[in-house]
N, C-alpha and C. Protein backbone atom coordinates (compact mmCIF):
# COMPACT_ATOMS: atom_id res chain seq x y z
N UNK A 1 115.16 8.70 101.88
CA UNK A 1 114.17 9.46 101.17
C UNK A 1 113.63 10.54 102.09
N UNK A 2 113.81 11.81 102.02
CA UNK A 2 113.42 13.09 102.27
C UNK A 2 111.75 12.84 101.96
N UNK A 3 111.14 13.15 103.41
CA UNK A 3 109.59 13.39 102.80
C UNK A 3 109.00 14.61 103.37
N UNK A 4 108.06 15.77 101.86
CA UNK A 4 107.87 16.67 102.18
C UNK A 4 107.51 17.53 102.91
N UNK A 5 106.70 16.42 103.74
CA UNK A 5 105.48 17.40 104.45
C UNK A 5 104.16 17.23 103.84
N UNK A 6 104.19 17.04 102.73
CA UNK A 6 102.44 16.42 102.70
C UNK A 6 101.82 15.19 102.16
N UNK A 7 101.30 15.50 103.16
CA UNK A 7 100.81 13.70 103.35
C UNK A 7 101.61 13.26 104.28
N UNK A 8 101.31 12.03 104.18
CA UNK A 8 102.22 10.85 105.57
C UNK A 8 102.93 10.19 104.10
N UNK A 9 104.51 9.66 104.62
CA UNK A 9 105.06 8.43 103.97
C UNK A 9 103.78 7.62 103.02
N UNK A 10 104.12 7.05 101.65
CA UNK A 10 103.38 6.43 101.40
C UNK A 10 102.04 6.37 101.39
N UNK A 11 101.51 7.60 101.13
CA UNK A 11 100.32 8.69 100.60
C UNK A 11 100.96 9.73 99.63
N UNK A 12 99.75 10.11 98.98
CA UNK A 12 99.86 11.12 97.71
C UNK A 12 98.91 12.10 98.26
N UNK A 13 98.99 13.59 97.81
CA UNK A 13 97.82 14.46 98.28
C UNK A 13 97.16 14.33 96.81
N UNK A 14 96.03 14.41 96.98
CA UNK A 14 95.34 14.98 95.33
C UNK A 14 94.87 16.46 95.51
N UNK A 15 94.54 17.03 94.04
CA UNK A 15 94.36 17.90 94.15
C UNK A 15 93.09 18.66 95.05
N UNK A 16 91.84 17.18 95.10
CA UNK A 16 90.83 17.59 96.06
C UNK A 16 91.49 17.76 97.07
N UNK A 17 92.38 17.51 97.90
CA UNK A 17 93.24 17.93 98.96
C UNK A 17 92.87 16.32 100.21
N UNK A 18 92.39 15.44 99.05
CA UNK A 18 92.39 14.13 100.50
C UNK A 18 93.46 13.34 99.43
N UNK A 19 93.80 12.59 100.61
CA UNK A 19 95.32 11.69 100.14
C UNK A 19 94.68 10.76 99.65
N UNK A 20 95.50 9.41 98.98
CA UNK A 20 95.63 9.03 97.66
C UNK A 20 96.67 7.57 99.03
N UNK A 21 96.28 6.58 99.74
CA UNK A 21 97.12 5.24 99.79
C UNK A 21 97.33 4.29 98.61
N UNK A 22 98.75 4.67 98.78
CA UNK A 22 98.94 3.38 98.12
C UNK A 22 99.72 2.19 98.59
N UNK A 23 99.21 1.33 97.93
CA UNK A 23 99.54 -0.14 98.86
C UNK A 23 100.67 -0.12 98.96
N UNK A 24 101.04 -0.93 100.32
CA UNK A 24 102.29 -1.19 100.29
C UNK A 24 102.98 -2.55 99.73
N UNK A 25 104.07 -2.27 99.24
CA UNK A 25 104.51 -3.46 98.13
C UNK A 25 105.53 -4.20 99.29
N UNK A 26 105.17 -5.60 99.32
CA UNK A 26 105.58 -6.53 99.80
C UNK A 26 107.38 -6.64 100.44
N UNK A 27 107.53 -7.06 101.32
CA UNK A 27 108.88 -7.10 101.62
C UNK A 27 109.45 -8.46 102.58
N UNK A 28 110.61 -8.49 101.87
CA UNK A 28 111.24 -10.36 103.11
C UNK A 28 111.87 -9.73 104.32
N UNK A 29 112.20 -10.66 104.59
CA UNK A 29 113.08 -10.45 106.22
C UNK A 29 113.78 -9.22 106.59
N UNK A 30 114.21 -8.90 105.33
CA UNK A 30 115.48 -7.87 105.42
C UNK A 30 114.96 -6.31 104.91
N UNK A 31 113.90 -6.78 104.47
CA UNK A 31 113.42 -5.11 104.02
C UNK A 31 113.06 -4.93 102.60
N UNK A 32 113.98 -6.21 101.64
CA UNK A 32 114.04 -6.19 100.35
C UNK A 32 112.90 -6.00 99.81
N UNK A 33 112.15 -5.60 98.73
CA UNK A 33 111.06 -5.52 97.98
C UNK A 33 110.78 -7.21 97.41
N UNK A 34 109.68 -7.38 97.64
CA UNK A 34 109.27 -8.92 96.72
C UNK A 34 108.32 -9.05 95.88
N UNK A 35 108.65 -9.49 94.60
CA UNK A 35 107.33 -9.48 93.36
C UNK A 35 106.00 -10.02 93.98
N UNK A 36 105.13 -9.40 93.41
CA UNK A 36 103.94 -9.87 93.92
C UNK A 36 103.41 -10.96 93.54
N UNK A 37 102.60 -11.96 93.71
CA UNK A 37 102.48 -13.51 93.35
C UNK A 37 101.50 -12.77 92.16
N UNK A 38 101.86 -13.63 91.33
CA UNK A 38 100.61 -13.66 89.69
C UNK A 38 99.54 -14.99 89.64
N UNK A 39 98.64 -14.51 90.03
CA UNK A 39 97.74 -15.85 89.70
C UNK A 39 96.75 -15.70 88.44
N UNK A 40 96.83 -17.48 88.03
CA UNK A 40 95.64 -16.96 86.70
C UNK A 40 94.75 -18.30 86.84
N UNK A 41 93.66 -18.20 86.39
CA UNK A 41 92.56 -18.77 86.55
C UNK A 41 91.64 -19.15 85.31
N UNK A 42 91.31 -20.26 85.39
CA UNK A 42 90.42 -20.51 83.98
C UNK A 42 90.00 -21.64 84.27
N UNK A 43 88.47 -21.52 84.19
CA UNK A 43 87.26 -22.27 84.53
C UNK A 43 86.56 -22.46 83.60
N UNK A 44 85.88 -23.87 83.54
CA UNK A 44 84.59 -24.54 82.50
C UNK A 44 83.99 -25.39 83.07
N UNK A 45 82.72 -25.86 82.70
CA UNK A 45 82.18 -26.95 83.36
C UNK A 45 82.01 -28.29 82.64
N UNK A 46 81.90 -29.19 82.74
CA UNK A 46 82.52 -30.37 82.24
C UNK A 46 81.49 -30.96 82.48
N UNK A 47 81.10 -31.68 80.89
CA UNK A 47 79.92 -32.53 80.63
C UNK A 47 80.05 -34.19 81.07
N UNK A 48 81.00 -34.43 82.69
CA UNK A 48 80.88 -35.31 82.97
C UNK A 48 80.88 -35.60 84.37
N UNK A 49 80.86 -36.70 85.33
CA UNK A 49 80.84 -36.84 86.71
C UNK A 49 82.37 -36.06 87.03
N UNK A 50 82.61 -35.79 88.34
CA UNK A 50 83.38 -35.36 88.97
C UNK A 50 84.40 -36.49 88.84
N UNK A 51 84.20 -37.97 88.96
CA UNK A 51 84.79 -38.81 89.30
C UNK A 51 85.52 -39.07 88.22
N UNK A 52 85.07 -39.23 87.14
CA UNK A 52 85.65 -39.19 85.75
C UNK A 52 86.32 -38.11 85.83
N UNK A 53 86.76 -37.06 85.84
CA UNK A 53 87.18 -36.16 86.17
C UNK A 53 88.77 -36.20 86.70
N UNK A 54 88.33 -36.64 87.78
CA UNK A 54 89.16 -37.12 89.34
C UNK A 54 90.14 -38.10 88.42
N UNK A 55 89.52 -39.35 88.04
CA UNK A 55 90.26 -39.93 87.23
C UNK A 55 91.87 -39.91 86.14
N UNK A 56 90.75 -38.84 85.41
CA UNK A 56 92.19 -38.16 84.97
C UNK A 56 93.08 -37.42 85.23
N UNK A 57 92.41 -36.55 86.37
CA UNK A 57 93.52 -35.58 86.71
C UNK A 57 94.72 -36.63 87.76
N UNK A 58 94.40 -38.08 88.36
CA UNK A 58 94.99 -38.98 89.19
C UNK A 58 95.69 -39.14 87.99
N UNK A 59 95.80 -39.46 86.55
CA UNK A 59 96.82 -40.10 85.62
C UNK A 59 97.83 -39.11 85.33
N UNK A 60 99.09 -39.10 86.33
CA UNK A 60 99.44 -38.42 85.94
C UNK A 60 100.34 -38.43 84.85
N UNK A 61 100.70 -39.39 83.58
CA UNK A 61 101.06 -40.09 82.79
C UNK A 61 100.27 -39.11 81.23
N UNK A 62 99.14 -38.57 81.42
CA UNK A 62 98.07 -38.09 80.72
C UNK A 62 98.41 -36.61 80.95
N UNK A 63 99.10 -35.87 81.61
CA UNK A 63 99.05 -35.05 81.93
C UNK A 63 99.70 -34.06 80.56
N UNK A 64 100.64 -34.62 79.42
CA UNK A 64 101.18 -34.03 78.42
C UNK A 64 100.22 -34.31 77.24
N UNK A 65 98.84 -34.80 77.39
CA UNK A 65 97.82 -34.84 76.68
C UNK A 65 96.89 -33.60 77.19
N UNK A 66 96.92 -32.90 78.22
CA UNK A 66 95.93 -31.92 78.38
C UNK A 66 96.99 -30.32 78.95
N UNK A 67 98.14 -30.35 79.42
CA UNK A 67 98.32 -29.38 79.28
C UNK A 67 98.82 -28.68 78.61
N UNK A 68 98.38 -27.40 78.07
CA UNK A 68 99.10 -26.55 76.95
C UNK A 68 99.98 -26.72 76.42
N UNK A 69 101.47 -26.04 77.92
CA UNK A 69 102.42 -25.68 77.73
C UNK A 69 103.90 -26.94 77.73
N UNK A 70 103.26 -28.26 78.24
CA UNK A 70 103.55 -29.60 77.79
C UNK A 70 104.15 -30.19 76.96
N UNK A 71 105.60 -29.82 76.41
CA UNK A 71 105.73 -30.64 75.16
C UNK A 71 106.62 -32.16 75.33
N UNK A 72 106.61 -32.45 76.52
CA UNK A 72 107.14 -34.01 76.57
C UNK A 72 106.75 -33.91 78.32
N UNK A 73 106.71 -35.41 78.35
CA UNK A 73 106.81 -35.50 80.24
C UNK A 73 107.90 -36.93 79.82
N UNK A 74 108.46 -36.41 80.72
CA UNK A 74 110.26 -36.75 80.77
C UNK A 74 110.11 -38.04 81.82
N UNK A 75 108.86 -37.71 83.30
CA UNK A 75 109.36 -38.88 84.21
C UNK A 75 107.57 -38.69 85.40
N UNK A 76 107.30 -39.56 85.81
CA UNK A 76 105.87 -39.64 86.43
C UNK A 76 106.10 -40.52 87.19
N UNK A 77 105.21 -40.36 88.42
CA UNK A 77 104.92 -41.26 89.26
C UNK A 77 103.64 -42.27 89.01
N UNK A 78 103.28 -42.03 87.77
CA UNK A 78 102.22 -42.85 87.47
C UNK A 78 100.66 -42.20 87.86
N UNK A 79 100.62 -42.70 89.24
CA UNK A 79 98.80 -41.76 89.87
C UNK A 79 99.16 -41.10 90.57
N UNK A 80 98.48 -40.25 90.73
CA UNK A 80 99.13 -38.87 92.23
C UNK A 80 98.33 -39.03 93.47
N UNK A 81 99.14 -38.77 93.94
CA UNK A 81 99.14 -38.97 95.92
C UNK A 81 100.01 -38.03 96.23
N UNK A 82 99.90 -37.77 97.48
CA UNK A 82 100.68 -36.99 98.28
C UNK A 82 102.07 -37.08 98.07
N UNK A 83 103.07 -36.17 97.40
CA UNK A 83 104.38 -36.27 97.10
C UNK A 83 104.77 -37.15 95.93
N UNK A 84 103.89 -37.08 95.39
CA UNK A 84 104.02 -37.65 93.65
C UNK A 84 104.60 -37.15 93.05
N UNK A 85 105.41 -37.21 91.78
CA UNK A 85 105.90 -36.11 91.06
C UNK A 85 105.58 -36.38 89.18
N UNK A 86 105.42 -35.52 88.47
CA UNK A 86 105.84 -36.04 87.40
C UNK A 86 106.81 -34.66 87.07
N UNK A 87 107.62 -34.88 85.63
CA UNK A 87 108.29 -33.98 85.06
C UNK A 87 108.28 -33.50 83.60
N UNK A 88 108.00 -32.65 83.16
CA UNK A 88 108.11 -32.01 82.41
C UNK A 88 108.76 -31.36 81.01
N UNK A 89 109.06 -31.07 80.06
CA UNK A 89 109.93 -29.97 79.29
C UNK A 89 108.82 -29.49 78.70
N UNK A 90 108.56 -28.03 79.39
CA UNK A 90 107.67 -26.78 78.92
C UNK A 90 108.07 -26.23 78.48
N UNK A 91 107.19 -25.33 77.63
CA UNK A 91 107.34 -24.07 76.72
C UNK A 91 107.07 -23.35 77.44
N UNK A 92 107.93 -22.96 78.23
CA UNK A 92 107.45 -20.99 79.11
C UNK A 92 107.26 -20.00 77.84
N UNK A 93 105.77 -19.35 77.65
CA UNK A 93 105.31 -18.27 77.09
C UNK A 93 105.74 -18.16 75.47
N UNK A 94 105.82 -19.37 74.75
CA UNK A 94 106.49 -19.05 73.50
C UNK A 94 108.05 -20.01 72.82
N UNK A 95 108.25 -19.21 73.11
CA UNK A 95 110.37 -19.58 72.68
C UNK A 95 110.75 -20.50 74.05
N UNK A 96 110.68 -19.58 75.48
CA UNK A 96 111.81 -20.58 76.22
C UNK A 96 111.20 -21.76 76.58
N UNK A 97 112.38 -22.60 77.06
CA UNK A 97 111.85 -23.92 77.25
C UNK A 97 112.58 -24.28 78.79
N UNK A 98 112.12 -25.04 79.56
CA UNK A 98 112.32 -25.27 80.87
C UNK A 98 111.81 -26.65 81.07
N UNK A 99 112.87 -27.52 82.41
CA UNK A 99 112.37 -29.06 82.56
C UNK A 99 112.07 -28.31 84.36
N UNK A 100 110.22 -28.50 83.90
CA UNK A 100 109.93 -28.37 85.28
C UNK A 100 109.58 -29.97 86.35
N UNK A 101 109.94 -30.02 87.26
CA UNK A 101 109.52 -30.83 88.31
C UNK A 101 108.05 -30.65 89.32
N UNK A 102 107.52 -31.37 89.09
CA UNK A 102 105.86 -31.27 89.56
C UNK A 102 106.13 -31.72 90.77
N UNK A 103 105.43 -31.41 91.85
CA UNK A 103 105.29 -32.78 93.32
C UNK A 103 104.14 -32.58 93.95
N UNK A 104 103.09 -33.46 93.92
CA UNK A 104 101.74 -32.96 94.53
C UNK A 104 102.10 -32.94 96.23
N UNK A 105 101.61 -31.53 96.13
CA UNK A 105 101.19 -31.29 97.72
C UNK A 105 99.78 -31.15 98.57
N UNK A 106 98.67 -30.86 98.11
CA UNK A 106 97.60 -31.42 98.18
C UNK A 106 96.67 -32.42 97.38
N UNK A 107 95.77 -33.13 98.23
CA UNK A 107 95.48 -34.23 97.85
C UNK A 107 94.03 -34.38 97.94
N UNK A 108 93.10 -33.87 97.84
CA UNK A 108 91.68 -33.91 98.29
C UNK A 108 90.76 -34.72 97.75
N UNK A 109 90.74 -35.83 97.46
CA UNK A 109 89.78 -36.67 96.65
C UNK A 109 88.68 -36.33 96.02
N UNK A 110 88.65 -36.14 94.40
CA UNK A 110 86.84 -35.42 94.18
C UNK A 110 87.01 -33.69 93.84
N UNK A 111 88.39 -33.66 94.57
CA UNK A 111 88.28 -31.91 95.00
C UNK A 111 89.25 -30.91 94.65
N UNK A 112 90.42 -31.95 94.98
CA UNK A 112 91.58 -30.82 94.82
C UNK A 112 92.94 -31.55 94.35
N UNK A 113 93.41 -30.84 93.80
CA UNK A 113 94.69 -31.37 93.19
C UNK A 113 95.79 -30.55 92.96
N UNK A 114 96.84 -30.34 94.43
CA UNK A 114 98.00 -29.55 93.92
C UNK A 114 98.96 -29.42 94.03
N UNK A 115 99.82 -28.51 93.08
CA UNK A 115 101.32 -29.10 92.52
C UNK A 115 102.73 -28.06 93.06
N UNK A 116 103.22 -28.46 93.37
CA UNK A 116 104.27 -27.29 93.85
C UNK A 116 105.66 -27.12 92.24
N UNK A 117 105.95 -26.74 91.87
CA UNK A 117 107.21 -26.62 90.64
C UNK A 117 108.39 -26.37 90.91
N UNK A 118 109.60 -26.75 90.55
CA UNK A 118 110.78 -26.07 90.26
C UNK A 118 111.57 -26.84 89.11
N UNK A 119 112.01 -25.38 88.93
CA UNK A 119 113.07 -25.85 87.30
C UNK A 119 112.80 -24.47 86.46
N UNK A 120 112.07 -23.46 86.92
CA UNK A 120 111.79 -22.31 86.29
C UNK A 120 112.61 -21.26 86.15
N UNK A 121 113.65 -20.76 85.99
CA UNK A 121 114.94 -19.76 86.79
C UNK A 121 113.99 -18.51 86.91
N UNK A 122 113.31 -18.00 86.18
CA UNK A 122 112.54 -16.55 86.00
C UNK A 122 111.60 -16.34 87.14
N UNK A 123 111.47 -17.79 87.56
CA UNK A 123 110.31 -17.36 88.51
C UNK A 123 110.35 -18.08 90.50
N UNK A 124 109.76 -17.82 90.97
CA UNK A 124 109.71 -18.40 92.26
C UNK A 124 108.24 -18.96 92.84
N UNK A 125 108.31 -19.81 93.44
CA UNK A 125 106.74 -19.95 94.54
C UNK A 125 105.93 -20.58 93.39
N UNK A 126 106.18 -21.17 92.36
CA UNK A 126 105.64 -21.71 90.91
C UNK A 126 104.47 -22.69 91.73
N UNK A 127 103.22 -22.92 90.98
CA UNK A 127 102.56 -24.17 91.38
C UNK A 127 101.14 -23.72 90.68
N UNK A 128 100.33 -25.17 90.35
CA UNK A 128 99.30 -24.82 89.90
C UNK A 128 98.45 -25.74 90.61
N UNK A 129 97.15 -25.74 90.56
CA UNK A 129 95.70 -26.76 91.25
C UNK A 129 94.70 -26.66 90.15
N UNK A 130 94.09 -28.24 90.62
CA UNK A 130 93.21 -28.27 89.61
C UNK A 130 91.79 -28.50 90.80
N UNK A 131 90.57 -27.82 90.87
CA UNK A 131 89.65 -27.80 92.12
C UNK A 131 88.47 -27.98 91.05
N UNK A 132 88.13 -28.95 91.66
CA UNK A 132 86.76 -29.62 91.22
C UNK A 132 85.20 -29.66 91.77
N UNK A 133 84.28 -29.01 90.96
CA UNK A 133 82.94 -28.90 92.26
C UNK A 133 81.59 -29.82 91.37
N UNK A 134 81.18 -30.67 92.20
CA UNK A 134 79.93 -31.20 91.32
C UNK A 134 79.10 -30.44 90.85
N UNK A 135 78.23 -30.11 89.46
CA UNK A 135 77.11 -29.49 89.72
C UNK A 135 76.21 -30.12 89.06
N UNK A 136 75.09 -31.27 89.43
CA UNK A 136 74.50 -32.02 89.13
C UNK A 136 75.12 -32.93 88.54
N UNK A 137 75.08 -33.45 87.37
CA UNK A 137 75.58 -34.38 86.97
C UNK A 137 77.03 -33.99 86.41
N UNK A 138 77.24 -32.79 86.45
CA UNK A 138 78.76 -31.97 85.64
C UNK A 138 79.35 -31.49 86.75
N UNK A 139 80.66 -31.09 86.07
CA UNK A 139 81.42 -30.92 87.16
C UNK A 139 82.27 -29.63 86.84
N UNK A 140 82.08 -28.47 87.72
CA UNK A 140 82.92 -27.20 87.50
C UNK A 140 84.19 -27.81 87.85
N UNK A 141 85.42 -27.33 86.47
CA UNK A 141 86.48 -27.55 86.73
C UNK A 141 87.19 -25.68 86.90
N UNK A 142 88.48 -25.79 87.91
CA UNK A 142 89.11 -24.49 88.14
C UNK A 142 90.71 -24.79 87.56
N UNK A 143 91.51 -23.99 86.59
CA UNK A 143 92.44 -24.59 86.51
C UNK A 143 93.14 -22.88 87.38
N UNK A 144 94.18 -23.08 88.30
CA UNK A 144 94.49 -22.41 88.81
C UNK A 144 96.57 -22.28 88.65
N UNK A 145 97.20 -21.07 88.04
CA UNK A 145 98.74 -21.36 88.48
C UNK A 145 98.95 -20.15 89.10
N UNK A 146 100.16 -20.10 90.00
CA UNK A 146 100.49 -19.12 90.51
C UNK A 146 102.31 -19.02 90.56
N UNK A 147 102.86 -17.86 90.84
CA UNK A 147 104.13 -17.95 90.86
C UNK A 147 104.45 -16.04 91.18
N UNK A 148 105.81 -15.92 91.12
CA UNK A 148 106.46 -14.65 91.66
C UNK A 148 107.65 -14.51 90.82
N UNK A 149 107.92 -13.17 89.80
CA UNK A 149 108.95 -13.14 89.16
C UNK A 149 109.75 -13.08 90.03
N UNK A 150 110.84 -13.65 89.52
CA UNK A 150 112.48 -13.06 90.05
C UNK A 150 113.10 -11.91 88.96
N UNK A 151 114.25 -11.64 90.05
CA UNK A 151 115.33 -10.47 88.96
C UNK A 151 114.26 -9.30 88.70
N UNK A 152 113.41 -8.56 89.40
CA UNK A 152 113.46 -7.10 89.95
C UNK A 152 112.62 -6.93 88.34
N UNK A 153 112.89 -5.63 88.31
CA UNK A 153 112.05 -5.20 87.15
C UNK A 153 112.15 -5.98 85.85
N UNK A 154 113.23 -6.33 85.32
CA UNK A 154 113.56 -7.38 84.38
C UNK A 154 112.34 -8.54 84.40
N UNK A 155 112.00 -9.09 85.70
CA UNK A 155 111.40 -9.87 85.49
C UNK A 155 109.91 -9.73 85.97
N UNK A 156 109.83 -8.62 86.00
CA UNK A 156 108.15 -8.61 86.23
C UNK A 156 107.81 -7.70 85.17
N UNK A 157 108.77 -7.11 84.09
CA UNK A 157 108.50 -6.75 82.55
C UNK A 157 108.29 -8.02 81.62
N UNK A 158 109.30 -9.34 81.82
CA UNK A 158 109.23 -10.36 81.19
C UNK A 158 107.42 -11.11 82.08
N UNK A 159 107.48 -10.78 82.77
CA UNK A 159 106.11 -11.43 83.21
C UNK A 159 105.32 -10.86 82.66
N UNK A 160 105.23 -9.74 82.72
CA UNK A 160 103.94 -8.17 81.56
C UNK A 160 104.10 -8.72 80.11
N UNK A 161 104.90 -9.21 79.63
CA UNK A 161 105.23 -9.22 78.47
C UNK A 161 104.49 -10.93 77.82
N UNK A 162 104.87 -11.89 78.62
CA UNK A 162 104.04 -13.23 78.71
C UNK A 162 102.98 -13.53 79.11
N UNK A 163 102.39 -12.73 79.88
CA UNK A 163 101.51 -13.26 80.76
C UNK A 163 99.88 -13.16 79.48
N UNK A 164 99.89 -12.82 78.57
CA UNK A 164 98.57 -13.40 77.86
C UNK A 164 98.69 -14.71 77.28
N UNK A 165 100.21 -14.86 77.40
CA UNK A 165 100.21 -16.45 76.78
C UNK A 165 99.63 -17.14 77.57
N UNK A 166 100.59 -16.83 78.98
CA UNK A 166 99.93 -17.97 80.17
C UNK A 166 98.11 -18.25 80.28
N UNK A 167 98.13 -16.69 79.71
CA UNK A 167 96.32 -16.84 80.55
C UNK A 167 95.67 -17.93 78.57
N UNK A 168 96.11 -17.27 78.12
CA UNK A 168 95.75 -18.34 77.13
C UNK A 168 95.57 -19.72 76.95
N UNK A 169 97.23 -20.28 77.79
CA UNK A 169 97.47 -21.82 77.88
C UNK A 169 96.53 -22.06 79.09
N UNK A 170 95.92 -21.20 79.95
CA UNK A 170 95.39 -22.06 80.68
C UNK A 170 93.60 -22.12 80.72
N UNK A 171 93.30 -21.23 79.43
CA UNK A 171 92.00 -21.51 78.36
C UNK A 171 91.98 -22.59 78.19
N UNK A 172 93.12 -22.85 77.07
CA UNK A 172 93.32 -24.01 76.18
C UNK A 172 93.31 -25.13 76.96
N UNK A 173 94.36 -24.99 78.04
CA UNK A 173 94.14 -26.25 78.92
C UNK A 173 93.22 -26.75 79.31
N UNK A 174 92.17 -26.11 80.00
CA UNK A 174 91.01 -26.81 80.80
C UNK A 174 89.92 -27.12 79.51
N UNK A 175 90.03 -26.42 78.58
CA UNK A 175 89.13 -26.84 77.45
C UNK A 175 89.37 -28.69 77.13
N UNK A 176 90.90 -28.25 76.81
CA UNK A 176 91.23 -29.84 76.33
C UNK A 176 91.16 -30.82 77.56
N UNK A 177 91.01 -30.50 79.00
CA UNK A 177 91.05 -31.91 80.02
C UNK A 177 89.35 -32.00 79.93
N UNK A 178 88.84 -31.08 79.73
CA UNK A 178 87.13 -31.30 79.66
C UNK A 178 86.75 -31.72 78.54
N UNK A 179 87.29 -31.72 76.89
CA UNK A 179 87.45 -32.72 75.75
C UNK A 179 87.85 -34.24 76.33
N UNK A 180 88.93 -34.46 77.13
CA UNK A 180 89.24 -35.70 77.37
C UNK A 180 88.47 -36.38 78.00
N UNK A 181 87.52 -35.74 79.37
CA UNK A 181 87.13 -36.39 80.29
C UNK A 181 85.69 -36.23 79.89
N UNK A 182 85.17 -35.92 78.49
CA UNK A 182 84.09 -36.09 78.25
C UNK A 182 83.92 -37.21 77.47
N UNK A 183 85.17 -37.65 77.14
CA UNK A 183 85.32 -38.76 76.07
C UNK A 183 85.21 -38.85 74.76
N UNK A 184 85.76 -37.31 74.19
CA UNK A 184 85.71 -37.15 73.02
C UNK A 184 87.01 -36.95 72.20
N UNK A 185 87.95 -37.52 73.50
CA UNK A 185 89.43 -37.52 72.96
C UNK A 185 89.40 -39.02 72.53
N UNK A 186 89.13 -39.83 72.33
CA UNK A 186 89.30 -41.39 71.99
C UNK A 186 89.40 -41.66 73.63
N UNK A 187 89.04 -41.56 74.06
CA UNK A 187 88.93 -42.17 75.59
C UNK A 187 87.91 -41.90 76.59
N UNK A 188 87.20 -43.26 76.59
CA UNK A 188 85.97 -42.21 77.31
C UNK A 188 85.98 -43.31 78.99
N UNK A 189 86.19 -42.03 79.79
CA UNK A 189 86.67 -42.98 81.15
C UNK A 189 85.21 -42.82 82.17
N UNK A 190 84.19 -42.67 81.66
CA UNK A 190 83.06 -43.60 82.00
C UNK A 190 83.06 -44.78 81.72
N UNK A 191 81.93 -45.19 83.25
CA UNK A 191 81.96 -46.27 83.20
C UNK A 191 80.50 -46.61 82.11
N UNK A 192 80.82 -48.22 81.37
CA UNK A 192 80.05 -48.22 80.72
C UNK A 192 78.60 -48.63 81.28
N UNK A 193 77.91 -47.97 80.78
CA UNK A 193 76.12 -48.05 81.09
C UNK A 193 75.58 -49.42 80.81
N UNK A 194 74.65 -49.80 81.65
CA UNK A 194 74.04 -51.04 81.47
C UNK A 194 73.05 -50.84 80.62
């Protein structure tokens, strides 16, 4: 790439005559360009203890009862711990369908809960957390996923193109684990009051 003379590489002049940075877009070992990670986020606070909480997000058996994009769990380790796994067949964004593999990699009791993925072809670096904060007697829940298209523009158009679903399913999601863990799903995992 021939550069003109104005500006430096990777600046724009504007017409006020001060330059214009723009970021620089990510690169691996070799120089290649790399999609930028997509994270999405969706938070509520939850009309119950943290621990109740904690509870369910440990079942991981329950887990095709609260997330969205969930339409069978195929295989579980039962409660999650460090290198747990359960598995999946999701609805990526609509139509496709994918058997993802879960494996918890953090473990924070009370606090944190998170998952590394594969089984996605479209995407890379897949994983979501679930981070939990007391606030008095309730408990802020964070539902957090993140990931990196693959396949170059193709797939960070197919990401532009899905990505209100995702942010949708992960509305819907934390709505419905804060329905469950309030005990208004037929299960109420308080303990009972004297």
């Amino acid at each position: 790439m021939a550069w003109s003379g104005r500006g430096a590489p990777g600046r724009s002049a504007r017409r006020d005559g001060h330059e214009r940075v723009r970021p620089a877009r990510p690169r691996d070992g070799s120089g290649r360009l790399v999609a930028r990670e997509h994270r999405e986020f969706a938070t509520t606070t939850v009309a119950a203890p943290a621990g109740t909480v904690w509870d369910l997000l440990c079942a991981l058996d329950r887990y095709g009862e609260w997330l969205e994009s969930t339409t069978e769990l195929l295989a579980t380790d039962g409660e999650a711990r460090l290198g747990a796994i359960f598995e999946e067949r999701s609805r990526i964004s609509g139509v496709w369908m994918a058997t993802i593999r879960w494996t918890v990699t953090e473990f924070e009791p009370l606090r944190r809960l998170a998952f590394e993925g594969t089984g996605v072809a479209v995407v890379t670096g897949l994983g979501f957390a679930v981070d939990l904060e007391a606030v008095g007697p309730a408990t802020e829940l964070t539902l957090s996923l993140w990931y990196r298209p693959r396949f170059g523009p193709l797939g960070t158009f197919l990401d532009w193109v899905t990505r209100s679903n995702v942010t949708n399913d992960q509305k819907r999601s934390v709505r419905t684990l804060a329905f469950l863990a309030e005990g208004r799903g037929g299960l109420d995992l308080a303990p009972p009051e004297a």
